[in-house]
PDB file of N, CA and C in Angstrom:
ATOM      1  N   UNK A   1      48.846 -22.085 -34.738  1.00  0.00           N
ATOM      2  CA  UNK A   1      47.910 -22.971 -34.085  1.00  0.00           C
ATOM      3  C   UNK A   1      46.554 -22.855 -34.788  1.00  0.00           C
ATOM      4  N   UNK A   2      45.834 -23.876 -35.149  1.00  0.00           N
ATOM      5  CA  UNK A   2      44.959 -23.966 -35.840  1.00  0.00           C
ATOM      6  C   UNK A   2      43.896 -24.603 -34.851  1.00  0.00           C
ATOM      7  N   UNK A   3      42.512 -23.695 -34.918  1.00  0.00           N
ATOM      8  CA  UNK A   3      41.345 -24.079 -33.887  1.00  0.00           C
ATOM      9  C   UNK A   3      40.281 -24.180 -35.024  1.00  0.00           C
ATOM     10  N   UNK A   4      39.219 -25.039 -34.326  1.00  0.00           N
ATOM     11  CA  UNK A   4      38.093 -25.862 -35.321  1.00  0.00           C
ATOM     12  C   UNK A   4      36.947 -25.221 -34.159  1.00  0.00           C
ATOM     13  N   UNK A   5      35.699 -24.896 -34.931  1.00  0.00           N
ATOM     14  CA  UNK A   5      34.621 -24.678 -34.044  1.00  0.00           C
ATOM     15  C   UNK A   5      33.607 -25.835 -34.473  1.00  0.00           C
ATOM     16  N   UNK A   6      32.802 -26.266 -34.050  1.00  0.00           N
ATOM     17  CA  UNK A   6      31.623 -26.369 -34.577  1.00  0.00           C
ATOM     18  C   UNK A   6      30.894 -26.349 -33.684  1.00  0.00           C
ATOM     19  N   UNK A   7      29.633 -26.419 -34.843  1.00  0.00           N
ATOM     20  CA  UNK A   7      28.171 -26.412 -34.794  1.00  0.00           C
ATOM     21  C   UNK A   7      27.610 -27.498 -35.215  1.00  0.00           C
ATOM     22  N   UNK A   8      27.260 -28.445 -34.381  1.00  0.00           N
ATOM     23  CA  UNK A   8      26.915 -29.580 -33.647  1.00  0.00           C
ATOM     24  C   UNK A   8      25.716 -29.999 -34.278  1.00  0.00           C
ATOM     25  N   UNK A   9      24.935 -30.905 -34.587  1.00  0.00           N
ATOM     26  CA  UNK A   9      23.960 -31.278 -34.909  1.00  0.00           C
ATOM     27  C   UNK A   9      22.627 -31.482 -33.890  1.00  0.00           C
ATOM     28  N   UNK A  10      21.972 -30.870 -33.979  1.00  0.00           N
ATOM     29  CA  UNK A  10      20.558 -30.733 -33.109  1.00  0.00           C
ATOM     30  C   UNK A  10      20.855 -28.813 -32.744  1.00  0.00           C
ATOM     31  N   UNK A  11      22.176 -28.165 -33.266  1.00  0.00           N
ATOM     32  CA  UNK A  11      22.435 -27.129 -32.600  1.00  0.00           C
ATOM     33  C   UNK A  11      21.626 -26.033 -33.685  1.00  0.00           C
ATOM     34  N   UNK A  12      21.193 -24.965 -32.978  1.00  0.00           N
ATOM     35  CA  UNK A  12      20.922 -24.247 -33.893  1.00  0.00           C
ATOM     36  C   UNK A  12      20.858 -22.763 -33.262  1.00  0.00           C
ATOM     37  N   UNK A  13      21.753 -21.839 -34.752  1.00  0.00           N
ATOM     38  CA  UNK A  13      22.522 -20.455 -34.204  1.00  0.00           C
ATOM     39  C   UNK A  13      21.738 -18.865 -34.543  1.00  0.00           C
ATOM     40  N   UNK A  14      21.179 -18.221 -34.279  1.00  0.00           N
ATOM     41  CA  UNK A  14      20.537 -17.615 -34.901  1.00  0.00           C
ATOM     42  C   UNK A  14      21.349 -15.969 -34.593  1.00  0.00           C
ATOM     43  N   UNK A  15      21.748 -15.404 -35.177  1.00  0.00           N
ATOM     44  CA  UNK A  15      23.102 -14.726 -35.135  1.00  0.00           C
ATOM     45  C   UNK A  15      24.112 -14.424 -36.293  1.00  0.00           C
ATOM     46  N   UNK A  16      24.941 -13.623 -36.455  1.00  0.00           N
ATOM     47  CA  UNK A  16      25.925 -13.742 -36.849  1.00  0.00           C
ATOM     48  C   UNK A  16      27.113 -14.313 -36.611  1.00  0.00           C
ATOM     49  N   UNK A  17      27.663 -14.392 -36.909  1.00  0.00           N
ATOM     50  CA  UNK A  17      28.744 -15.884 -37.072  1.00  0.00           C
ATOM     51  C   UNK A  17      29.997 -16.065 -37.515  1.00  0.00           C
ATOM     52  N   UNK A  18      31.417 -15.732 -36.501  1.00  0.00           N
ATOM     53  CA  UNK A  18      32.470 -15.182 -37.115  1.00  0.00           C
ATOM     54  C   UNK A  18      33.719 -16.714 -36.562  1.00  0.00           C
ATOM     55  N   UNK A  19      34.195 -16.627 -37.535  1.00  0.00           N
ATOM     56  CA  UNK A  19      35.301 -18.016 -36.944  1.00  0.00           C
ATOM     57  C   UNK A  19      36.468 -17.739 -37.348  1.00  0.00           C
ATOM     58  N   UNK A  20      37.668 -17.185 -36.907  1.00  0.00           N
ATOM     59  CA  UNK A  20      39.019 -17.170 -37.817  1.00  0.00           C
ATOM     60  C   UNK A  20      39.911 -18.274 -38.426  1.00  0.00           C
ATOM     61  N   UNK A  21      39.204 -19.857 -38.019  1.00  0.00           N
ATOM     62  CA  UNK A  21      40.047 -20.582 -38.696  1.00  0.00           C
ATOM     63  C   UNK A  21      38.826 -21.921 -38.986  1.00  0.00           C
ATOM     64  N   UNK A  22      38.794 -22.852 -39.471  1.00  0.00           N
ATOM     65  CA  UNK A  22      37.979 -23.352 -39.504  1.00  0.00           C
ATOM     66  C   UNK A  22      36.793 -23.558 -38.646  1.00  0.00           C
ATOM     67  N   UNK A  23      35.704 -24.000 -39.788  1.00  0.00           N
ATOM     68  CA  UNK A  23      34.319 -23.978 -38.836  1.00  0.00           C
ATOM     69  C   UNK A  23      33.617 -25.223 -39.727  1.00  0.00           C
ATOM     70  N   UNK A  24      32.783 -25.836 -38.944  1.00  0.00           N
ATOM     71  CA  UNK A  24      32.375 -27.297 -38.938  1.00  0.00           C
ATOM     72  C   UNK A  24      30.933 -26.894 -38.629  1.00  0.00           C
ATOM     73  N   UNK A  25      30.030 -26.701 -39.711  1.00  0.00           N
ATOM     74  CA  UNK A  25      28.340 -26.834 -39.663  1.00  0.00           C
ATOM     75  C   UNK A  25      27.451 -28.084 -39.619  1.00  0.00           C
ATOM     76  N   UNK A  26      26.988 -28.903 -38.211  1.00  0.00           N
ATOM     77  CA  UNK A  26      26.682 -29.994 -38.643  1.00  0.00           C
ATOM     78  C   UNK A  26      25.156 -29.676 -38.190  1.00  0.00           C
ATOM     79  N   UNK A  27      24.508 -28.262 -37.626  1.00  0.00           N
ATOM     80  CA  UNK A  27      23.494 -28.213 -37.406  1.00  0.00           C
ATOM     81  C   UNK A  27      23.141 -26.553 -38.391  1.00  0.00           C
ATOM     82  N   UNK A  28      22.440 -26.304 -37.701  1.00  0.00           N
ATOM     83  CA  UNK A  28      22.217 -24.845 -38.434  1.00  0.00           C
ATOM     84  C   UNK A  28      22.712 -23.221 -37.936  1.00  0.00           C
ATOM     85  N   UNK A  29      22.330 -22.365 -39.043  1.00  0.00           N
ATOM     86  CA  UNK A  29      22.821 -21.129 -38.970  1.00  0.00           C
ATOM     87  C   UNK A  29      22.101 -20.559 -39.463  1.00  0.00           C
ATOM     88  N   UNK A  30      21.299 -19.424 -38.727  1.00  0.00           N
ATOM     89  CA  UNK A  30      20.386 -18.218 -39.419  1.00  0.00           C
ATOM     90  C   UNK A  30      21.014 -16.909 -39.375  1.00  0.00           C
ATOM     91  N   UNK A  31      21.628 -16.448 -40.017  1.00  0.00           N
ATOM     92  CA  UNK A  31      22.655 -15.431 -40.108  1.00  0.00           C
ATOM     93  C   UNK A  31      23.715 -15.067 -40.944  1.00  0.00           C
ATOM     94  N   UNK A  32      24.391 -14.075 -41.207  1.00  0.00           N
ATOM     95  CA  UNK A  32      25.345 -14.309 -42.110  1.00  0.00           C
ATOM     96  C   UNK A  32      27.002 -15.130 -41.279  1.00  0.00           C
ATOM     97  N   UNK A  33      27.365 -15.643 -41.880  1.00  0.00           N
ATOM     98  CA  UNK A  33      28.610 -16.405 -41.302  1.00  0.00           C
ATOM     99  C   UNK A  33      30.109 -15.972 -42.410  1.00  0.00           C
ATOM    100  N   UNK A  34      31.399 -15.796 -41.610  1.00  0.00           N
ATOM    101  CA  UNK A  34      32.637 -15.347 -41.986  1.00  0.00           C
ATOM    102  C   UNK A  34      33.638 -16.180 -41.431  1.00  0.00           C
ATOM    103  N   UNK A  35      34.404 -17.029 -42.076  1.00  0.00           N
ATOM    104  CA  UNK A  35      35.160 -17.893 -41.478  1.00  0.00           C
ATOM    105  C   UNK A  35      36.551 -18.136 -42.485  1.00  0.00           C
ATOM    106  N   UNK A  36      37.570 -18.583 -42.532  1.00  0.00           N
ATOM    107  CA  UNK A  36      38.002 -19.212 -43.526  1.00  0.00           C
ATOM    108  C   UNK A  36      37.916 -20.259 -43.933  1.00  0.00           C
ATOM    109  N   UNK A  37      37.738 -21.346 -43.309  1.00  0.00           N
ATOM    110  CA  UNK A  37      37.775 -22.833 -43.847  1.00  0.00           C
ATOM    111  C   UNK A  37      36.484 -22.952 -43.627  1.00  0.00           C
ATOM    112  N   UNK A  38      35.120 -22.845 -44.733  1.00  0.00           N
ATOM    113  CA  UNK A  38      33.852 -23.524 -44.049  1.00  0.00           C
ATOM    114  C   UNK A  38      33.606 -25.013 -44.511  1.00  0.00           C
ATOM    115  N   UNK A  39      33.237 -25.852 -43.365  1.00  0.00           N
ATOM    116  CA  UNK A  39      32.817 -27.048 -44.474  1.00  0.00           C
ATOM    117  C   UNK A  39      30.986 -26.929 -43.893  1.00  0.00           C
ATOM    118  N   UNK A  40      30.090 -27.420 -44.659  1.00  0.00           N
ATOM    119  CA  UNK A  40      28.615 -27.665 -44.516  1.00  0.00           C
ATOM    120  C   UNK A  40      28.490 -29.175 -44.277  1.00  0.00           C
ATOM    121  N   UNK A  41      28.275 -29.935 -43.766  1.00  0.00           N
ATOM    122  CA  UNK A  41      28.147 -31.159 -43.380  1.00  0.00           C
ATOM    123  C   UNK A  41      26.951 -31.744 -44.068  1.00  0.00           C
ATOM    124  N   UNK A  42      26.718 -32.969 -44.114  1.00  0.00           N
ATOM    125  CA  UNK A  42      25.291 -33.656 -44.517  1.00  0.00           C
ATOM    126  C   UNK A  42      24.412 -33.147 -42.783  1.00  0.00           C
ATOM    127  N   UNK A  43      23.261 -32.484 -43.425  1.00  0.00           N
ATOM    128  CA  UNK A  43      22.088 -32.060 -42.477  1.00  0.00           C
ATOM    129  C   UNK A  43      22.578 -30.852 -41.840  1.00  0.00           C
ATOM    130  N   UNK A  44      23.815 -30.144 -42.215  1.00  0.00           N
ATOM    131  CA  UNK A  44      23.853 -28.848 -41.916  1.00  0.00           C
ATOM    132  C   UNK A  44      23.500 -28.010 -42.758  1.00  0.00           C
ATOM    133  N   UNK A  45      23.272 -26.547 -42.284  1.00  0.00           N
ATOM    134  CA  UNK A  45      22.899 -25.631 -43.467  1.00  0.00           C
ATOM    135  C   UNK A  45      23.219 -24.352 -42.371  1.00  0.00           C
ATOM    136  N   UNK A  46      22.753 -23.359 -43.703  1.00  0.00           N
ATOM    137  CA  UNK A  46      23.148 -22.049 -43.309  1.00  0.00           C
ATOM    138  C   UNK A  46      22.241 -20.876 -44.081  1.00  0.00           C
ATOM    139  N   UNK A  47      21.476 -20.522 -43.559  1.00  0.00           N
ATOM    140  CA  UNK A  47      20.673 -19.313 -44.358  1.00  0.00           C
ATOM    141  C   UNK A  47      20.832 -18.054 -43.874  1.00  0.00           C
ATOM    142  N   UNK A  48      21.547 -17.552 -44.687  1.00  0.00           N
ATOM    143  CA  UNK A  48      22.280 -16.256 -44.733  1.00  0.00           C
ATOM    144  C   UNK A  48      23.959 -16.109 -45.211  1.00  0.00           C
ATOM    145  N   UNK A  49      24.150 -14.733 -45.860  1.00  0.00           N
ATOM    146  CA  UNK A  49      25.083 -15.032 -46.628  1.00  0.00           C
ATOM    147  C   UNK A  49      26.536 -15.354 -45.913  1.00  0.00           C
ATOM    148  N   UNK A  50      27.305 -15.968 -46.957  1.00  0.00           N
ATOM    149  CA  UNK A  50      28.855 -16.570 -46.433  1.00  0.00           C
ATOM    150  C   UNK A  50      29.880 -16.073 -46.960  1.00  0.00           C
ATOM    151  N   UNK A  51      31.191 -15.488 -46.597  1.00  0.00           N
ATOM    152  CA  UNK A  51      31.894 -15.085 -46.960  1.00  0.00           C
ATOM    153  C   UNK A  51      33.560 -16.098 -46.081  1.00  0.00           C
ATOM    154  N   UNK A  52      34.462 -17.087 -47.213  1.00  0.00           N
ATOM    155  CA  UNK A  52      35.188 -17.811 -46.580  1.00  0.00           C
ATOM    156  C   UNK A  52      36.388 -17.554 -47.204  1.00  0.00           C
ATOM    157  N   UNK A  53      37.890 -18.437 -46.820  1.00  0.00           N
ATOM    158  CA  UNK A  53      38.914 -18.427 -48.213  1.00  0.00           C
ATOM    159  C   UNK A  53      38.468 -19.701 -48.930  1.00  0.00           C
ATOM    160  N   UNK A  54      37.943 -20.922 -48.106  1.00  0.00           N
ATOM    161  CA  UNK A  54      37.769 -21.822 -48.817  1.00  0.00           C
ATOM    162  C   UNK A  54      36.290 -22.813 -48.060  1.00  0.00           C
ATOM    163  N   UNK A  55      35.622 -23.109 -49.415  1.00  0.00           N
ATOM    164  CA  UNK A  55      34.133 -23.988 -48.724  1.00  0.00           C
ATOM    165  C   UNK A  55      33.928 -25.172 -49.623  1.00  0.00           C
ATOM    166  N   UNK A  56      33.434 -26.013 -48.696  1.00  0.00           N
ATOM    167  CA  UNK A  56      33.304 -27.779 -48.595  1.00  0.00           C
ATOM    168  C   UNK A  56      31.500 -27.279 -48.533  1.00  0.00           C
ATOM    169  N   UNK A  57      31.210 -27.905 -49.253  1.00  0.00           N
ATOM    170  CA  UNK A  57      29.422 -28.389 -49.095  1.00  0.00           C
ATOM    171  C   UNK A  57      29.313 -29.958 -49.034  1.00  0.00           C
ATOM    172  N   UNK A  58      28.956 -30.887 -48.226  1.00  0.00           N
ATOM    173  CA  UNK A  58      28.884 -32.211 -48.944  1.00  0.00           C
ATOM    174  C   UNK A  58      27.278 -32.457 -48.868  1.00  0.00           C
ATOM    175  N   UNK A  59      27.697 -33.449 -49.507  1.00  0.00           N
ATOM    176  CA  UNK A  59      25.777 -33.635 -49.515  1.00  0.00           C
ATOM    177  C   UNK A  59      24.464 -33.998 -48.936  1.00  0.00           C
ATOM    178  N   UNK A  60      23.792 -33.501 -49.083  1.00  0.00           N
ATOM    179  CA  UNK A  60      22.800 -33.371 -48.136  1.00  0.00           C
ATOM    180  C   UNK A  60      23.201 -32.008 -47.114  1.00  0.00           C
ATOM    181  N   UNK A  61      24.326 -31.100 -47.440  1.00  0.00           N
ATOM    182  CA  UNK A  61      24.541 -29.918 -46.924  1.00  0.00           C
ATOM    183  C   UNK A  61      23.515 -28.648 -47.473  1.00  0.00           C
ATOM    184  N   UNK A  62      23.213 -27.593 -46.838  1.00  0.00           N
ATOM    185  CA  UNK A  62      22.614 -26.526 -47.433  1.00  0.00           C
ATOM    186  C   UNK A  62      22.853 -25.268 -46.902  1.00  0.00           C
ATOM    187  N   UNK A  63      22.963 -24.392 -48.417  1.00  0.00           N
ATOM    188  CA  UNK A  63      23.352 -23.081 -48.012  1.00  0.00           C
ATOM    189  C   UNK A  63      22.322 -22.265 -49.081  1.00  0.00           C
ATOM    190  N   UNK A  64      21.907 -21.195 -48.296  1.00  0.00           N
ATOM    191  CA  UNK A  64      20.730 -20.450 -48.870  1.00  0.00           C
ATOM    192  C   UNK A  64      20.980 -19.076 -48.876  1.00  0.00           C
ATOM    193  N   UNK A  65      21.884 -18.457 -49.485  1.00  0.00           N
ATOM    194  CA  UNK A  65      22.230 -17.109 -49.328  1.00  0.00           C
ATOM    195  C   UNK A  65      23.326 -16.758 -50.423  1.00  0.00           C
ATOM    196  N   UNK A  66      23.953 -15.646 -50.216  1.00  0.00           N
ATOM    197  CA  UNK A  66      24.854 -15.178 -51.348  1.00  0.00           C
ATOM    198  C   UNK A  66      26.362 -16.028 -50.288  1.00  0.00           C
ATOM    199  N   UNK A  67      27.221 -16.276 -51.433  1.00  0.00           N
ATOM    200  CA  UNK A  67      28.781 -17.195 -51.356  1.00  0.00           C
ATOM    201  C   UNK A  67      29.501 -16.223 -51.803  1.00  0.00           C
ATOM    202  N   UNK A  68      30.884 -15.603 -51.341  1.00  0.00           N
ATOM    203  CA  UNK A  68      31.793 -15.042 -51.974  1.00  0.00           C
ATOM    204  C   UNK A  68      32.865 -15.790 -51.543  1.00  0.00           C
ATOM    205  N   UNK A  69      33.933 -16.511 -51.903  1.00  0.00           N
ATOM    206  CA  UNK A  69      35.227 -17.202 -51.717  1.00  0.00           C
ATOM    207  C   UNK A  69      36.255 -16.590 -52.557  1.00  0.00           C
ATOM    208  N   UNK A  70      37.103 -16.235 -51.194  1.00  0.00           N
ATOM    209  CA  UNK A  70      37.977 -14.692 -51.561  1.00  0.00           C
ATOM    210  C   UNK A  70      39.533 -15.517 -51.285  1.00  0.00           C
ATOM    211  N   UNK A  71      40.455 -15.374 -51.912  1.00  0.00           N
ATOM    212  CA  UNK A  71      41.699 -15.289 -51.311  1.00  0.00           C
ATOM    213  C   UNK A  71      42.180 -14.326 -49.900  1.00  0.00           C
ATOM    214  N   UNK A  72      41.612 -13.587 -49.951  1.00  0.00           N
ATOM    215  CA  UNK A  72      41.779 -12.335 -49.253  1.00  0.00           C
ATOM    216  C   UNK A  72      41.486 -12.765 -48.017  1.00  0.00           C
ATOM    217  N   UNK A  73      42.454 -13.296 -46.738  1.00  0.00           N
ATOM    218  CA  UNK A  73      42.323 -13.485 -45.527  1.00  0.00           C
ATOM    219  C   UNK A  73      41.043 -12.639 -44.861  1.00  0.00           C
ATOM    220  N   UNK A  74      40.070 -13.300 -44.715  1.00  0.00           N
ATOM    221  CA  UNK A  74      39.105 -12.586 -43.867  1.00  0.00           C
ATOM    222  C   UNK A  74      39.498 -11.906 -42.316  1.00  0.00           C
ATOM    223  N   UNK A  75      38.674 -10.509 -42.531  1.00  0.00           N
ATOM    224  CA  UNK A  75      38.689  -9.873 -41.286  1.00  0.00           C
ATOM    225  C   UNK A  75      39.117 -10.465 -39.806  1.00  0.00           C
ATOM    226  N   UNK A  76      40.238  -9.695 -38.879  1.00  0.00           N
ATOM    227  CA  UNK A  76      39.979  -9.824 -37.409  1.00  0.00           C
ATOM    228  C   UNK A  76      38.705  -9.691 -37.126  1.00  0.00           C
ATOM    229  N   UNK A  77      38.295 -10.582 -35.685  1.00  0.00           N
ATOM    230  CA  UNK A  77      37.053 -10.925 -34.968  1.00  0.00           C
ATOM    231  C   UNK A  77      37.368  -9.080 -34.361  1.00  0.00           C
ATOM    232  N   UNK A  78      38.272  -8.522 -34.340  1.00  0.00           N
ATOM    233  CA  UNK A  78      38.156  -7.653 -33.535  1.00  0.00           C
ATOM    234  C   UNK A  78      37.335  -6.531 -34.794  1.00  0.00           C
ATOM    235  N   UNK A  79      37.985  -6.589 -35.936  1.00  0.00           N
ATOM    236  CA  UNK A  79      37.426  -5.784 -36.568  1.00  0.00           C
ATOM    237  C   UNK A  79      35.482  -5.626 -36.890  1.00  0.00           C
ATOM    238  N   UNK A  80      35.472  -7.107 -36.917  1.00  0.00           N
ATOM    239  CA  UNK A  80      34.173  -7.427 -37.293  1.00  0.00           C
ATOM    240  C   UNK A  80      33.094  -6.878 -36.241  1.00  0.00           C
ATOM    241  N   UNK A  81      33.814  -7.143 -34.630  1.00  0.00           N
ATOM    242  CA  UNK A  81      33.111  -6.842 -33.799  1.00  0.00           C
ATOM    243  C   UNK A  81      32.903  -5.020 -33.436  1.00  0.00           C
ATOM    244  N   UNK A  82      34.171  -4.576 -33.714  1.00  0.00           N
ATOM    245  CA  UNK A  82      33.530  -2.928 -33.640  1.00  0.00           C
ATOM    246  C   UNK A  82      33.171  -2.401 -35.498  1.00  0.00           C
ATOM    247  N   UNK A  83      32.010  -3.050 -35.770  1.00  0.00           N
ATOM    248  CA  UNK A  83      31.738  -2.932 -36.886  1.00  0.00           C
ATOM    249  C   UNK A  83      32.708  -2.217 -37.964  1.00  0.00           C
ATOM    250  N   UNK A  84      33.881  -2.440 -37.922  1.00  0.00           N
ATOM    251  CA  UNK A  84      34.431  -2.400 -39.371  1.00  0.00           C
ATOM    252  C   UNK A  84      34.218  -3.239 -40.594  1.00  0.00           C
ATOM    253  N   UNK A  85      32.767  -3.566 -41.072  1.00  0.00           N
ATOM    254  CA  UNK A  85      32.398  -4.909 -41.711  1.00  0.00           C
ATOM    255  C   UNK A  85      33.190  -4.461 -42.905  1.00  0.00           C
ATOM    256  N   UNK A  86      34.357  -4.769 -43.303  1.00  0.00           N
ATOM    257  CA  UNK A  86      34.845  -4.509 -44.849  1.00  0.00           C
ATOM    258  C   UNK A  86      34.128  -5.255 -45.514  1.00  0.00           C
ATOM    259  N   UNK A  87      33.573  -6.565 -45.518  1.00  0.00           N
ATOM    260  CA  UNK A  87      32.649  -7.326 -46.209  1.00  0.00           C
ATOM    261  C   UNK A  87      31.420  -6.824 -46.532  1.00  0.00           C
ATOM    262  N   UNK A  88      30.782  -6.036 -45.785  1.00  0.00           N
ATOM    263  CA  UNK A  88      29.329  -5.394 -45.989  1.00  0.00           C
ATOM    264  C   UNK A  88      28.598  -6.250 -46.397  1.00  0.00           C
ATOM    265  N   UNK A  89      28.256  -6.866 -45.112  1.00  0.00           N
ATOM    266  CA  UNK A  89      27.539  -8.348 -45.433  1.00  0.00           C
ATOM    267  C   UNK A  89      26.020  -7.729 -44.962  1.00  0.00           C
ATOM    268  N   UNK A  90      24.964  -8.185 -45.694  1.00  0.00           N
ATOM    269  CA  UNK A  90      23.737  -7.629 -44.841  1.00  0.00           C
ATOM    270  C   UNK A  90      23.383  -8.552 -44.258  1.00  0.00           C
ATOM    271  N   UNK A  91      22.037  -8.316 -43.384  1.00  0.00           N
ATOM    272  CA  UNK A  91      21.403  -9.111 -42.478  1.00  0.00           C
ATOM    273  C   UNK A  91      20.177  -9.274 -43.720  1.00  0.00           C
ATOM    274  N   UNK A  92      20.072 -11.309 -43.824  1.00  0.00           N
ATOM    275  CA  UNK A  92      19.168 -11.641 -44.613  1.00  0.00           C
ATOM    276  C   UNK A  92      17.756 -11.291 -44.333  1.00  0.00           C
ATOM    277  N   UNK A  93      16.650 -10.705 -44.951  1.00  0.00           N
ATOM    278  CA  UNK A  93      15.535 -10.469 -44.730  1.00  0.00           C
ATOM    279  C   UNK A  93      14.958 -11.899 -44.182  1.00  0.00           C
ATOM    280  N   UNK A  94      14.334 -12.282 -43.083  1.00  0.00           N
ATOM    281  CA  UNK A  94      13.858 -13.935 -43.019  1.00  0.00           C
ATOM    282  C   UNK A  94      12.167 -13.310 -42.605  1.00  0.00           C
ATOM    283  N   UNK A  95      11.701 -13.572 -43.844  1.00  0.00           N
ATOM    284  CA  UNK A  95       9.907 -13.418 -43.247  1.00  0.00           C
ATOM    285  C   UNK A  95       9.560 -14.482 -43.269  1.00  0.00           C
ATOM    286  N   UNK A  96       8.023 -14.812 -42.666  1.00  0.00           N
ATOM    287  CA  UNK A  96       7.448 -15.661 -42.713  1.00  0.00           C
ATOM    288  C   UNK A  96       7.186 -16.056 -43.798  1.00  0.00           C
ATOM    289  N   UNK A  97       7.017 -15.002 -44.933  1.00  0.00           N
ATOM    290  CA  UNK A  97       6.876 -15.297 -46.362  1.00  0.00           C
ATOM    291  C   UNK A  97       7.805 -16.115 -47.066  1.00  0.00           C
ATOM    292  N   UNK A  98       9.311 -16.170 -46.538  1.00  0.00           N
ATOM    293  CA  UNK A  98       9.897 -16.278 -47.338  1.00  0.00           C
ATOM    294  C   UNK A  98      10.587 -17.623 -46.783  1.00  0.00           C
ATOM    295  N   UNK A  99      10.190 -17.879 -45.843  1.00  0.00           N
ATOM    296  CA  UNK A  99      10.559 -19.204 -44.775  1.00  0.00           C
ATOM    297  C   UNK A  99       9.596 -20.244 -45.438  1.00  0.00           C
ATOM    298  N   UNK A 100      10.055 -21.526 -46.347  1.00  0.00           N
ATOM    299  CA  UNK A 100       8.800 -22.014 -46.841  1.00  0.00           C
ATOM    300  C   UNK A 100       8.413 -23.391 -45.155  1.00  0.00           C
ATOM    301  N   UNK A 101       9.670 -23.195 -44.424  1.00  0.00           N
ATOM    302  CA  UNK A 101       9.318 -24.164 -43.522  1.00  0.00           C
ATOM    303  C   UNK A 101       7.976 -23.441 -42.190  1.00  0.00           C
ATOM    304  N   UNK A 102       7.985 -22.095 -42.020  1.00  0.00           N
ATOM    305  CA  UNK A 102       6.975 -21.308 -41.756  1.00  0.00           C
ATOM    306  C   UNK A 102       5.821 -21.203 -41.758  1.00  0.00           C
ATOM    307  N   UNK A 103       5.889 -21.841 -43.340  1.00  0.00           N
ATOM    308  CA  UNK A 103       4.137 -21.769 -44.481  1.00  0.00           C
ATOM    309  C   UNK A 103       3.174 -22.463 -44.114  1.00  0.00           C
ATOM    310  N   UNK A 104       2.066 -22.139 -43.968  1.00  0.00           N
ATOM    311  CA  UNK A 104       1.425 -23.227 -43.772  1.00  0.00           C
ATOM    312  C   UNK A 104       0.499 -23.366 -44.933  1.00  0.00           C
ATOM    313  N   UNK A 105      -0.618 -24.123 -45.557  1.00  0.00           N
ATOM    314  CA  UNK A 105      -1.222 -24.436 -46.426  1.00  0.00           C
ATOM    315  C   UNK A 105      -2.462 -23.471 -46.097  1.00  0.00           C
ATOM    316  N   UNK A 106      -3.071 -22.538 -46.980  1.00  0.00           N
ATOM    317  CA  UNK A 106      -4.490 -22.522 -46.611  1.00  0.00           C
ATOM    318  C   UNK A 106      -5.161 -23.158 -47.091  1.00  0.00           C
ATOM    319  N   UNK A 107      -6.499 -23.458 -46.568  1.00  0.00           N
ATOM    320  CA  UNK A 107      -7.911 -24.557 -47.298  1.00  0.00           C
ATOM    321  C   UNK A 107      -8.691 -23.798 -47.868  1.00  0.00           C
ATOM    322  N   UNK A 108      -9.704 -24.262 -48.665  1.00  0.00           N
ATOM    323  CA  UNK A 108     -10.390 -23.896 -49.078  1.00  0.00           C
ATOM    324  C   UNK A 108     -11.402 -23.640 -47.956  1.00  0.00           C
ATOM    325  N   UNK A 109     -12.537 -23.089 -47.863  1.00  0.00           N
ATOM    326  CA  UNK A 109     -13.709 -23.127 -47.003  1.00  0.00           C
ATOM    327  C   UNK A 109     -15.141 -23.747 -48.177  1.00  0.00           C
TER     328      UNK A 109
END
């Protein structure tokens, strides 16, 4: 049996992010995400790294982090959840610095 999640457009996840069979990004993700089937939608994105068996970007999609696409059936949710991360995925640093949507302009005086 094959289940689809998504993430909806106007939705936005700030978290880590585990799906065992496909996952559907049509809004956002601040976190690292683990799924097998990812697709990124036009106006979805994802900042933080991804680890899938197989990923769809289409355009106007965005992903801002490290990609590994493994043959290697990704982890049980059970494993992931009592931290057996075999992936050793980190948690992306997100500063204000580094957020250019964050930034604001300074002026001159």
């Amino acid at each position: 049996m094959s289940s689809i999640s998504i993430i909806a457009p106007g939705t936005f996840i700030r978290g880590d992010l585990f799906s065992d069979d496909m996952l559907i990004v049509e809004g956002g993700v601040e976190g690292n995400v683990v799924g097998n089937r990812t697709v990124i939608k036009n106006g979805g994105w994802i900042h933080g790294d991804l680890v899938c068996r197989a990923l769809s970007i289409e355009m106007g999609g965005m992903m801002n982090g490290k990609i590994k696409v493994s043959q290697q059936p990704v982890q049980t949710f059970l494993a992931w959840n009592e931290g057996v991360n075999a992936l050793s995925l980190p948690l992306p640093d997100i500063s204000v610095a580094e957020n250019p949507a964050a930034q604001t302009e300074e002026t001159e005086s």
